[in-house]
N, C-alpha and C. Protein backbone atom coordinates (compact mmCIF):
# COMPACT_ATOMS: atom_id res chain seq x y z
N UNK A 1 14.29 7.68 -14.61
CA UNK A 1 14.57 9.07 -14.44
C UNK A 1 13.60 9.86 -15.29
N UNK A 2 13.48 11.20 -15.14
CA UNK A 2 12.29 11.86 -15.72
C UNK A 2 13.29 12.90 -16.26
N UNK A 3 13.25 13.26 -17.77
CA UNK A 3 13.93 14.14 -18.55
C UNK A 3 13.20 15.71 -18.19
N UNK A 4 13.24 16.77 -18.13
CA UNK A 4 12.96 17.65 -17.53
C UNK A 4 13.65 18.83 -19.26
N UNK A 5 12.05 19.15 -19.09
CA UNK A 5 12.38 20.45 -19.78
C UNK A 5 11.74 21.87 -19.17
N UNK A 6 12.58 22.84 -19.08
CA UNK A 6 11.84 24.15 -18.48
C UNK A 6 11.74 25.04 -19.17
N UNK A 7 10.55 25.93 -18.90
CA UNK A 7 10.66 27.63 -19.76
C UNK A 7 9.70 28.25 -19.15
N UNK A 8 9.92 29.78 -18.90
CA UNK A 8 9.68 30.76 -18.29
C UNK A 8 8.26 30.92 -18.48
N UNK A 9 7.62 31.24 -17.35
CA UNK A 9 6.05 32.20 -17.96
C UNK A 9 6.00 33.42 -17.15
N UNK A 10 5.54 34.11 -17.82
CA UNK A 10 5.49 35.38 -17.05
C UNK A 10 3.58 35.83 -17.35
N UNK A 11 3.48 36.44 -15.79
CA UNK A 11 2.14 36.71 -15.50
C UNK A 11 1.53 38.29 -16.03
N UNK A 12 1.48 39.04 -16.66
CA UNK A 12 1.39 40.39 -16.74
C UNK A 12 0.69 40.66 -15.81
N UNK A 13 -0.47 40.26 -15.59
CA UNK A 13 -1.13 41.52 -14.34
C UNK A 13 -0.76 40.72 -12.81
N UNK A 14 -0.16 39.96 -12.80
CA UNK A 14 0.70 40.16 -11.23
C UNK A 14 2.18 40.38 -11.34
N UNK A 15 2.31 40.11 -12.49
CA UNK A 15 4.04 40.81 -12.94
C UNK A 15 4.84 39.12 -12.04
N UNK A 16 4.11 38.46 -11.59
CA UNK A 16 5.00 37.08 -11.21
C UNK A 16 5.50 36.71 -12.62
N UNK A 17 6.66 35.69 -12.22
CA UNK A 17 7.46 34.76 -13.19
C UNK A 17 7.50 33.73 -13.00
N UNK A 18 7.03 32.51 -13.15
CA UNK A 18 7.31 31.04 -12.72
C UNK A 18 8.00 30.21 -13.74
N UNK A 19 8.50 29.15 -13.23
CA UNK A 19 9.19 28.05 -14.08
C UNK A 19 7.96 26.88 -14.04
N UNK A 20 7.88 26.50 -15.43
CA UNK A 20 6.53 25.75 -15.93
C UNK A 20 7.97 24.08 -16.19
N UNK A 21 7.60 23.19 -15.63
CA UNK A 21 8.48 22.09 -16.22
C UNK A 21 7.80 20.95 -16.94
N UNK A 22 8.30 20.66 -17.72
CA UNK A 22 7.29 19.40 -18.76
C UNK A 22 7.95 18.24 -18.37
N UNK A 23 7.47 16.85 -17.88
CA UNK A 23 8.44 15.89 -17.87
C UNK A 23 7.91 14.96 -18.97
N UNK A 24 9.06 13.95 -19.23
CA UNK A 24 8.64 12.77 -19.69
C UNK A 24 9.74 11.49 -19.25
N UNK A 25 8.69 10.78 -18.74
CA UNK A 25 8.66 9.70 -18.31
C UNK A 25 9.45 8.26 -18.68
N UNK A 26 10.18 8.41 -17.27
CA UNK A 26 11.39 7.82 -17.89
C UNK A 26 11.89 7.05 -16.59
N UNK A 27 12.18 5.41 -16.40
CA UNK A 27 12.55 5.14 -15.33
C UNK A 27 13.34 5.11 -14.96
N UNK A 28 13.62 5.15 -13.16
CA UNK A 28 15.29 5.22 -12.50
C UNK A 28 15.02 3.86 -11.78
N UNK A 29 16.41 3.45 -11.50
CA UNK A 29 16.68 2.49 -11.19
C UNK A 29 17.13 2.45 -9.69
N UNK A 30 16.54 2.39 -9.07
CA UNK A 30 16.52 2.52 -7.23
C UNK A 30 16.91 1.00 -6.76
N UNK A 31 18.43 0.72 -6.09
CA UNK A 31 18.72 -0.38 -5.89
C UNK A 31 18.05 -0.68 -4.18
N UNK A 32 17.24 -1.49 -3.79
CA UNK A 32 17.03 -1.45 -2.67
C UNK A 32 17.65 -3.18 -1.83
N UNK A 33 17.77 -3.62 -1.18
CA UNK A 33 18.02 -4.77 -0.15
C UNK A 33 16.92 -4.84 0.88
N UNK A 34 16.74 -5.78 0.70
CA UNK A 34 15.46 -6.05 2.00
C UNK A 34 15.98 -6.74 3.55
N UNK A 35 15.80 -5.68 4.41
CA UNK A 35 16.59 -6.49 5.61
C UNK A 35 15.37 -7.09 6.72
N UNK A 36 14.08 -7.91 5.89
CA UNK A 36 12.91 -8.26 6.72
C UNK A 36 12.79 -9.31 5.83
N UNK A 37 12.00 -9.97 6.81
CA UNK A 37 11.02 -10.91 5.58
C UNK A 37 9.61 -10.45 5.24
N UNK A 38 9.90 -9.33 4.58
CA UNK A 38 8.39 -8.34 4.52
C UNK A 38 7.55 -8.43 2.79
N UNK A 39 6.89 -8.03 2.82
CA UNK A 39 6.23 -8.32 1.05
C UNK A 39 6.85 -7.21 0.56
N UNK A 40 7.27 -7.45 -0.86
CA UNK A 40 8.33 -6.66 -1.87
C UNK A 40 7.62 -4.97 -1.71
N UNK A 41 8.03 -4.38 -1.90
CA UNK A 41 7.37 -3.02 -2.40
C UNK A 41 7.23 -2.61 -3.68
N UNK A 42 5.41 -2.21 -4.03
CA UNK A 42 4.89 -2.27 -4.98
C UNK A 42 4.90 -0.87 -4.97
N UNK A 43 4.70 -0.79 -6.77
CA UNK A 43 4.64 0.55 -7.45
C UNK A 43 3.31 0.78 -7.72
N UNK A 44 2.37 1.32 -7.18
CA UNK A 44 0.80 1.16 -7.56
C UNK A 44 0.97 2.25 -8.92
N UNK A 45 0.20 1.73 -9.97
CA UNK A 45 -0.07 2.74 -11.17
C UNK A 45 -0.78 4.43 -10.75
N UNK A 46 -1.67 4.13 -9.71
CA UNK A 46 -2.42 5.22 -9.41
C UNK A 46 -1.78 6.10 -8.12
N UNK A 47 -0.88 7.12 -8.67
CA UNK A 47 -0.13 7.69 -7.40
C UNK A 47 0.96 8.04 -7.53
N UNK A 48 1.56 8.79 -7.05
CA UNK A 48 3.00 9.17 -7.24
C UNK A 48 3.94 8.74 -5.75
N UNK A 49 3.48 8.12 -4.51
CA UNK A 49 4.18 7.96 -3.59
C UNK A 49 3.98 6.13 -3.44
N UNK A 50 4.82 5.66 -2.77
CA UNK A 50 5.10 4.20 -2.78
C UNK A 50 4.99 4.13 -1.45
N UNK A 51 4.10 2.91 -0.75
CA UNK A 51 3.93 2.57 0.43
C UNK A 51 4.70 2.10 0.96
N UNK A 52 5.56 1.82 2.50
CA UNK A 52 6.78 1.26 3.17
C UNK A 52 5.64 0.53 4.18
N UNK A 53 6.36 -0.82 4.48
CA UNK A 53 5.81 -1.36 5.49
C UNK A 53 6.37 -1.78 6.85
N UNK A 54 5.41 -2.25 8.04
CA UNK A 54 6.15 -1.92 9.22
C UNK A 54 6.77 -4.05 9.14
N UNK A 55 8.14 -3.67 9.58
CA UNK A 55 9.06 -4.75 9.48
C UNK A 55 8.68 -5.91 10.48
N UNK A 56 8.07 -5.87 11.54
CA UNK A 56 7.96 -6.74 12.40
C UNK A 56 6.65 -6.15 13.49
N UNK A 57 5.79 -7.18 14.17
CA UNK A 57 5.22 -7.03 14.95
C UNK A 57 5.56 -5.88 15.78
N UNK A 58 5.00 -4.87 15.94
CA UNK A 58 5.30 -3.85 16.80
C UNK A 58 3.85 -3.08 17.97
N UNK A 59 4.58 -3.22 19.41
CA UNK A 59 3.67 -2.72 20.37
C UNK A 59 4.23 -1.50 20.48
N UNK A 60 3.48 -0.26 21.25
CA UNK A 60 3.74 0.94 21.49
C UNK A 60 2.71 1.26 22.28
N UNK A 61 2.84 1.75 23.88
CA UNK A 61 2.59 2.86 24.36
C UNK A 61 1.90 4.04 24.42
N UNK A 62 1.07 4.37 24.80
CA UNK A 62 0.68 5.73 24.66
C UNK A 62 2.12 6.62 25.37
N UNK A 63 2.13 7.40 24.47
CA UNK A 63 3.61 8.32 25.07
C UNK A 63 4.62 7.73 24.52
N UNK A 64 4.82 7.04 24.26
CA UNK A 64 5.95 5.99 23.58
C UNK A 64 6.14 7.17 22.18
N UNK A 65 8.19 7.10 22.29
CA UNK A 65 8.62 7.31 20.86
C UNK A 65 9.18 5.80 20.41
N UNK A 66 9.48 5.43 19.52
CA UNK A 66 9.70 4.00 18.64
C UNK A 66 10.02 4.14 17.10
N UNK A 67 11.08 3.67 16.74
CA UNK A 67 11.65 4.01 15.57
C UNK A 67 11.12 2.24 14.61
N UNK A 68 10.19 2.41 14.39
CA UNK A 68 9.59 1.04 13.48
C UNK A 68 10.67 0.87 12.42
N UNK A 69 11.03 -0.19 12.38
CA UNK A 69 12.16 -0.75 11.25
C UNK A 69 10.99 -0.93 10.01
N UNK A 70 11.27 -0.43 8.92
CA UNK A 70 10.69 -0.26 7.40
C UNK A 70 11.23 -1.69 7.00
N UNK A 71 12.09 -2.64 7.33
CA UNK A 71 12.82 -3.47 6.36
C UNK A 71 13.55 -3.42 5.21
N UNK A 72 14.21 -2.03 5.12
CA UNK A 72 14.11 -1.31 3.66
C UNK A 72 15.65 -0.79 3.59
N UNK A 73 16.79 -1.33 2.76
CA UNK A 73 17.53 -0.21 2.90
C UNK A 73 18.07 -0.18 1.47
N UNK A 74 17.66 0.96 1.22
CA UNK A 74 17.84 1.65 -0.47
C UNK A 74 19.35 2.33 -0.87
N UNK A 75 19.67 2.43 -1.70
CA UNK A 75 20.90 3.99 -2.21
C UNK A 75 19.97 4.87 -3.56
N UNK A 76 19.57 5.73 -3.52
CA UNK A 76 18.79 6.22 -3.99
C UNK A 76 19.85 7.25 -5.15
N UNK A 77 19.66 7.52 -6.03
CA UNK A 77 20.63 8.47 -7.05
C UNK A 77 21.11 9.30 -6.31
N UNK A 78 22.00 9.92 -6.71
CA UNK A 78 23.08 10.85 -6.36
C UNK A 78 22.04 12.51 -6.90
N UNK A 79 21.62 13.35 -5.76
CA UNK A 79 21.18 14.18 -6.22
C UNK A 79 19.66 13.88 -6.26
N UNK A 80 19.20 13.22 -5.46
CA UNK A 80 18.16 12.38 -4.83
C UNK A 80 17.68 12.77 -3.95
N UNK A 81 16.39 13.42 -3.15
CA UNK A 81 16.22 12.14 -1.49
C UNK A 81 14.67 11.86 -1.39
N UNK A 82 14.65 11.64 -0.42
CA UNK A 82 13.42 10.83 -0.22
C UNK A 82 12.02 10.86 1.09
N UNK A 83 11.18 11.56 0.78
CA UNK A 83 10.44 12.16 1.53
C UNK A 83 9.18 11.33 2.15
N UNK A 84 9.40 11.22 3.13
CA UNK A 84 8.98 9.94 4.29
C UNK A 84 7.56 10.65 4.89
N UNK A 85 6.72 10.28 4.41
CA UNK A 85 5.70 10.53 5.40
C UNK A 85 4.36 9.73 5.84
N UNK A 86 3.75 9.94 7.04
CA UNK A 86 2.37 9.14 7.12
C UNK A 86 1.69 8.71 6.39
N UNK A 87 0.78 7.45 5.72
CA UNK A 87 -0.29 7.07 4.91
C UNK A 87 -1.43 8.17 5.68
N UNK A 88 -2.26 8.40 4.55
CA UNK A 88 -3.96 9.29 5.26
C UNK A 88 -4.28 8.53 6.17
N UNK A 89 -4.26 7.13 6.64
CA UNK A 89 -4.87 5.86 6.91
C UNK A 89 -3.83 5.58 8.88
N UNK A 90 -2.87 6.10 8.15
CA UNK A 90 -1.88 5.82 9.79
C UNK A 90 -2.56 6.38 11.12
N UNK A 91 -2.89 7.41 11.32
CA UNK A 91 -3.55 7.79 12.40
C UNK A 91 -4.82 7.31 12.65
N UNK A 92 -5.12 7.21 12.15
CA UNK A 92 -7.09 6.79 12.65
C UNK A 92 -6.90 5.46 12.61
N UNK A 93 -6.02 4.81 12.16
CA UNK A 93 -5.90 2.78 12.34
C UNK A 93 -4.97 2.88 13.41
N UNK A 94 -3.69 3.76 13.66
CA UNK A 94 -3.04 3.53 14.80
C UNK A 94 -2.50 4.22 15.59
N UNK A 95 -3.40 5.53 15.86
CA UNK A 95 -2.83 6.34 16.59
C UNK A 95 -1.48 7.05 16.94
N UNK A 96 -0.60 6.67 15.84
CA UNK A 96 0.94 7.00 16.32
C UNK A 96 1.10 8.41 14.85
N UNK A 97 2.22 9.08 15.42
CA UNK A 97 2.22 10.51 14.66
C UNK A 97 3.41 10.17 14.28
N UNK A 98 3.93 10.73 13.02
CA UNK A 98 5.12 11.24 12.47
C UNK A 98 5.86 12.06 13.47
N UNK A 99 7.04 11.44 14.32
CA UNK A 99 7.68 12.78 15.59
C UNK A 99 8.42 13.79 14.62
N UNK A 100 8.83 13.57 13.20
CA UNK A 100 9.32 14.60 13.24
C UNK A 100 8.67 15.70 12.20
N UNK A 101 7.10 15.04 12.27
CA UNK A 101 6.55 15.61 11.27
C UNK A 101 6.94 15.28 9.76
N UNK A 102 8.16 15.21 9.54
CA UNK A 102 8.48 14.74 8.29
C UNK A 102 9.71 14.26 8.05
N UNK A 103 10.07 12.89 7.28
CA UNK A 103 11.13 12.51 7.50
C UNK A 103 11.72 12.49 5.90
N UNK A 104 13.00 12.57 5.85
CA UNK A 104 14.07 12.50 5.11
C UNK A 104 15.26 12.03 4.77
N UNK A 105 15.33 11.46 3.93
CA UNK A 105 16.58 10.49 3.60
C UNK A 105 17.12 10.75 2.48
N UNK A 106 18.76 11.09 2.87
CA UNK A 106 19.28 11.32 2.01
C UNK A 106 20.01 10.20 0.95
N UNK A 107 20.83 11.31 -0.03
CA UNK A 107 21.23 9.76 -0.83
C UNK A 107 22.63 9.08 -0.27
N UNK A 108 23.09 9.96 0.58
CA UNK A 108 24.12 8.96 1.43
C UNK A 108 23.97 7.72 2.17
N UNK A 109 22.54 7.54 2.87
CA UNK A 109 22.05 6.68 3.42
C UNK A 109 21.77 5.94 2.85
N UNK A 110 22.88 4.83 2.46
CA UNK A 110 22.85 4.08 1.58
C UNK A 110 23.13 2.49 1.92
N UNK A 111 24.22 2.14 3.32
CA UNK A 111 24.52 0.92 3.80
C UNK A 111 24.29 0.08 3.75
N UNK A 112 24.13 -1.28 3.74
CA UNK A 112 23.73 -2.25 3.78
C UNK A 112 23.02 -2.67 4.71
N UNK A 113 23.59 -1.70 5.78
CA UNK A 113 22.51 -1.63 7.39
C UNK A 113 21.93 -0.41 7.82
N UNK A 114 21.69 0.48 6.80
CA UNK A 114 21.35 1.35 7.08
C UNK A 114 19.60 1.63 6.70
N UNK A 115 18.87 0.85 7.86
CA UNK A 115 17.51 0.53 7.25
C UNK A 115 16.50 1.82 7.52
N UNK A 116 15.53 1.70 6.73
CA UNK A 116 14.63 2.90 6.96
C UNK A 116 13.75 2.66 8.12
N UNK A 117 13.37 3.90 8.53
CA UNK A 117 12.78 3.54 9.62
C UNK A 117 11.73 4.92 10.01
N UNK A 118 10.16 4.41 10.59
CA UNK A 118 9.37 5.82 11.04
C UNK A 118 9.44 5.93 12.11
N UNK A 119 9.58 7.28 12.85
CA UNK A 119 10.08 7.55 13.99
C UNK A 119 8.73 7.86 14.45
N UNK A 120 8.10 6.91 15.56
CA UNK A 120 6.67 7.58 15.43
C UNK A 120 6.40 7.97 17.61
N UNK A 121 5.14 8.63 17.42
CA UNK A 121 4.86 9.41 18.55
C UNK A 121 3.49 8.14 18.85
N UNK A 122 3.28 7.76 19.81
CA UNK A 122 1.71 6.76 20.16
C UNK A 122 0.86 7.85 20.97
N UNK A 123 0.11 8.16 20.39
CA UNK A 123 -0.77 8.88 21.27
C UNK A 123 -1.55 7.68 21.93
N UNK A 124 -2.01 6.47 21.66
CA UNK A 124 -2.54 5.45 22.41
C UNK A 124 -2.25 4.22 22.20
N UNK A 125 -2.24 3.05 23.10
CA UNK A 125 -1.63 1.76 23.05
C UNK A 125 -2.01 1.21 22.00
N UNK A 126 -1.06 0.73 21.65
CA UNK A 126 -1.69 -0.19 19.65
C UNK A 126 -0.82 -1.23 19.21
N UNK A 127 -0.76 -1.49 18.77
CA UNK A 127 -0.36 -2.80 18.13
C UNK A 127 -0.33 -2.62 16.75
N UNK A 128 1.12 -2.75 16.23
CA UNK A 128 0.97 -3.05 14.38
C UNK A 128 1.45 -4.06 14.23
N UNK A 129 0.80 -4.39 13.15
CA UNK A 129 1.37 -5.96 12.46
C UNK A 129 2.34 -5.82 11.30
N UNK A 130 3.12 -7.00 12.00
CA UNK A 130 3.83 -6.70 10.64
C UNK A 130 3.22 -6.69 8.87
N UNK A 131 3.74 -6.15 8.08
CA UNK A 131 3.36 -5.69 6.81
C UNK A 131 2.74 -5.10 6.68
N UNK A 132 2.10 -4.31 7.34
CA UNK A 132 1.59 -3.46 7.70
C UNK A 132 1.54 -1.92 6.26
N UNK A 133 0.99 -1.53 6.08
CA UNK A 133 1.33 -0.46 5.24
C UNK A 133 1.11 0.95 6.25
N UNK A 134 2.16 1.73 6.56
CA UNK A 134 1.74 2.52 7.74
C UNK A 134 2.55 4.07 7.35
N UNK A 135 3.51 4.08 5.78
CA UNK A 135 4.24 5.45 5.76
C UNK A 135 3.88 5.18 3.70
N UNK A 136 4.84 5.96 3.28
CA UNK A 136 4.88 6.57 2.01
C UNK A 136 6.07 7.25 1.82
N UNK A 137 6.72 7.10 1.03
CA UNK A 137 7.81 8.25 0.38
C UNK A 137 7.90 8.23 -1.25
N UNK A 138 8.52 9.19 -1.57
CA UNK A 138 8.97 9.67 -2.93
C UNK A 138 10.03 9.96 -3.01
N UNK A 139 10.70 10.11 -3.91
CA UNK A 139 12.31 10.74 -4.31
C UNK A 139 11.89 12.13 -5.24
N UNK A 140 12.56 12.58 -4.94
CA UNK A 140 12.63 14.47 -5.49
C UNK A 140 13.90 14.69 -5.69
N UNK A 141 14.00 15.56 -6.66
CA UNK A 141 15.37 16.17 -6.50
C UNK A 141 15.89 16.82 -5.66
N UNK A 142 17.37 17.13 -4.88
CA UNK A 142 17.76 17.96 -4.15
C UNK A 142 17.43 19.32 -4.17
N UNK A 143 17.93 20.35 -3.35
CA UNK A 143 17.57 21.56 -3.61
C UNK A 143 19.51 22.08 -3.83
N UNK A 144 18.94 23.00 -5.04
CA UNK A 144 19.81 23.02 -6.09
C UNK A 144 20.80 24.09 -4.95
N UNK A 145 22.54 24.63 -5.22
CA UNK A 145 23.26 25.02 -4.40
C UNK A 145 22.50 26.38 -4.65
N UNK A 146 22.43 27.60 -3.14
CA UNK A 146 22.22 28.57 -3.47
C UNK A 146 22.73 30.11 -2.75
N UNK A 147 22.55 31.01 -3.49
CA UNK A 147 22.95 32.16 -2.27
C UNK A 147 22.25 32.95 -1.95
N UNK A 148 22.32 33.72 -1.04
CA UNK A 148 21.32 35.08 -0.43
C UNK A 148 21.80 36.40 -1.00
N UNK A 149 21.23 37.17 -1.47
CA UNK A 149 21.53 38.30 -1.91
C UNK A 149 20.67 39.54 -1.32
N UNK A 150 21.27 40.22 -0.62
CA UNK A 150 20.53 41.19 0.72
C UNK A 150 20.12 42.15 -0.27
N UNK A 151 18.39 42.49 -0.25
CA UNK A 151 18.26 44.08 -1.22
C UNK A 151 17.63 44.67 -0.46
N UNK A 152 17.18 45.56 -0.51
CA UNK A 152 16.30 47.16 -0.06
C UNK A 152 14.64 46.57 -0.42
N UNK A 153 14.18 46.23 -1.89
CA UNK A 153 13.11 45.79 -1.93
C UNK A 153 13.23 44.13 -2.81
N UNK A 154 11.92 43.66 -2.59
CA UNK A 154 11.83 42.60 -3.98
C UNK A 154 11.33 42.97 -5.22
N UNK A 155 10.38 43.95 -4.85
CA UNK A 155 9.92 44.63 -6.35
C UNK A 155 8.85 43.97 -6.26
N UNK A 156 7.81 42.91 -5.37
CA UNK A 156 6.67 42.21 -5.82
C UNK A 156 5.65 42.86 -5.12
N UNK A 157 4.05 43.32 -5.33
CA UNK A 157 3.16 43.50 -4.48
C UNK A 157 3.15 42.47 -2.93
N UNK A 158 2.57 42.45 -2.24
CA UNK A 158 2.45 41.81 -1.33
C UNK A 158 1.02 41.24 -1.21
N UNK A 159 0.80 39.98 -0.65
CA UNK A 159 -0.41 39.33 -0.87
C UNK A 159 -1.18 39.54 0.37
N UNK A 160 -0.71 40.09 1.13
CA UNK A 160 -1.42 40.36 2.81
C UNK A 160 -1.44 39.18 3.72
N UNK A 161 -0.36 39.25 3.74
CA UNK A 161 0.04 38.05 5.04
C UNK A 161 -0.50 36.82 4.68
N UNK A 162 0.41 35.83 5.89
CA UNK A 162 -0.13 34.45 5.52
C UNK A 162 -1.41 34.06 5.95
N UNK A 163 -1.99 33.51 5.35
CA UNK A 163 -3.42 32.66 5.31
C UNK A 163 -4.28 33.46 4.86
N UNK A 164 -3.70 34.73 3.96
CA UNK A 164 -4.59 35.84 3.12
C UNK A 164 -5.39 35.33 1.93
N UNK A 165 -4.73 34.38 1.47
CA UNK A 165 -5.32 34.06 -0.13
C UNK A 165 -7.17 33.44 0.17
N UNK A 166 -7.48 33.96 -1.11
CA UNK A 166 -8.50 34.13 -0.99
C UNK A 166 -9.88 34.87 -0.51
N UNK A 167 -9.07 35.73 0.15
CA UNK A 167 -10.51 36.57 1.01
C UNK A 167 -10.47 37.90 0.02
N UNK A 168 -11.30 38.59 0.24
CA UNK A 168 -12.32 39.80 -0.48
C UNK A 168 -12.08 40.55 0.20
């Protein structure tokens, strides 16, 4: 687990406020079960996301959706989840897309059969092998409970629409 300390900064000449967090480094204990006969999952030193691999020989279709079994089924902390996405490397070795763009697992999904899995799109016929290294996830914290509070203004300048930053 990562101990978390926060404190305020405030910007004077944009009048923003952000939360600056310091961590230190501290491990959690992620119970996982392996429901493949797949190679363990490694923690590479260089990186903050952990590679998932594909569970078994898998063909796909161009047009084909296919939910690849990960071999993987975790319970991740309470106040947890876990953010599933493509390796840089997945598309240009195998043509298949993330369908839902981005996947997520919560910390309920926890079962004994409740295996991970990438839900993928084939733009062209391919073939993965098993062990494959073909996704990535991380654990983050939840998003904390919250409410809406309706006002008249925010009080902040405006940056000029999206995809403004940066121009002159």
């Amino acid at each position: 687990m990562k101990a978390m300390v926060e404190y305020m900064v405030s910007d004077k000449k944009s009048g923003f406020r952000r939360t600056l967090r310091l961590r230190r480094k501290m491990r959690m204990k992620i119970k996982i079960k392996y429901l493949a006969d797949i190679f363990p999952i490694e923690i590479l030193p260089d990186g903050d996301w952990i590679d998932l691999r594909c569970a078994r020989d898998t063909w796909v279709e161009p047009g084909e959706y296919v939910q690849i079994p990960l071999g993987v089924a975790m319970e991740l902390p309470e106040g947890y989840e876990a953010h599933v996405i493509p390796r840089s490397s997945t598309f240009r070795k195998y043509k298949i897309l993330l369908a839902n763009s981005y996947g997520l697992i919560d910390h309920t999904y926890c079962g004994d059969n409740d295996e991970w899995r990438f839900p993928a799109y084939a733009t062209d016929e391919v073939k993965i092998p098993k062990n494959e290294r073909i996704c990535q996830f991380r654990i983050v914290p939840v998003q904390p409970k919250i409410e809406f509070e309706t006002v008249e203004s925010l009080g902040n300048p405006d940056r000029g629409g999206i995809g403004s930053t940066g121009r002159i």
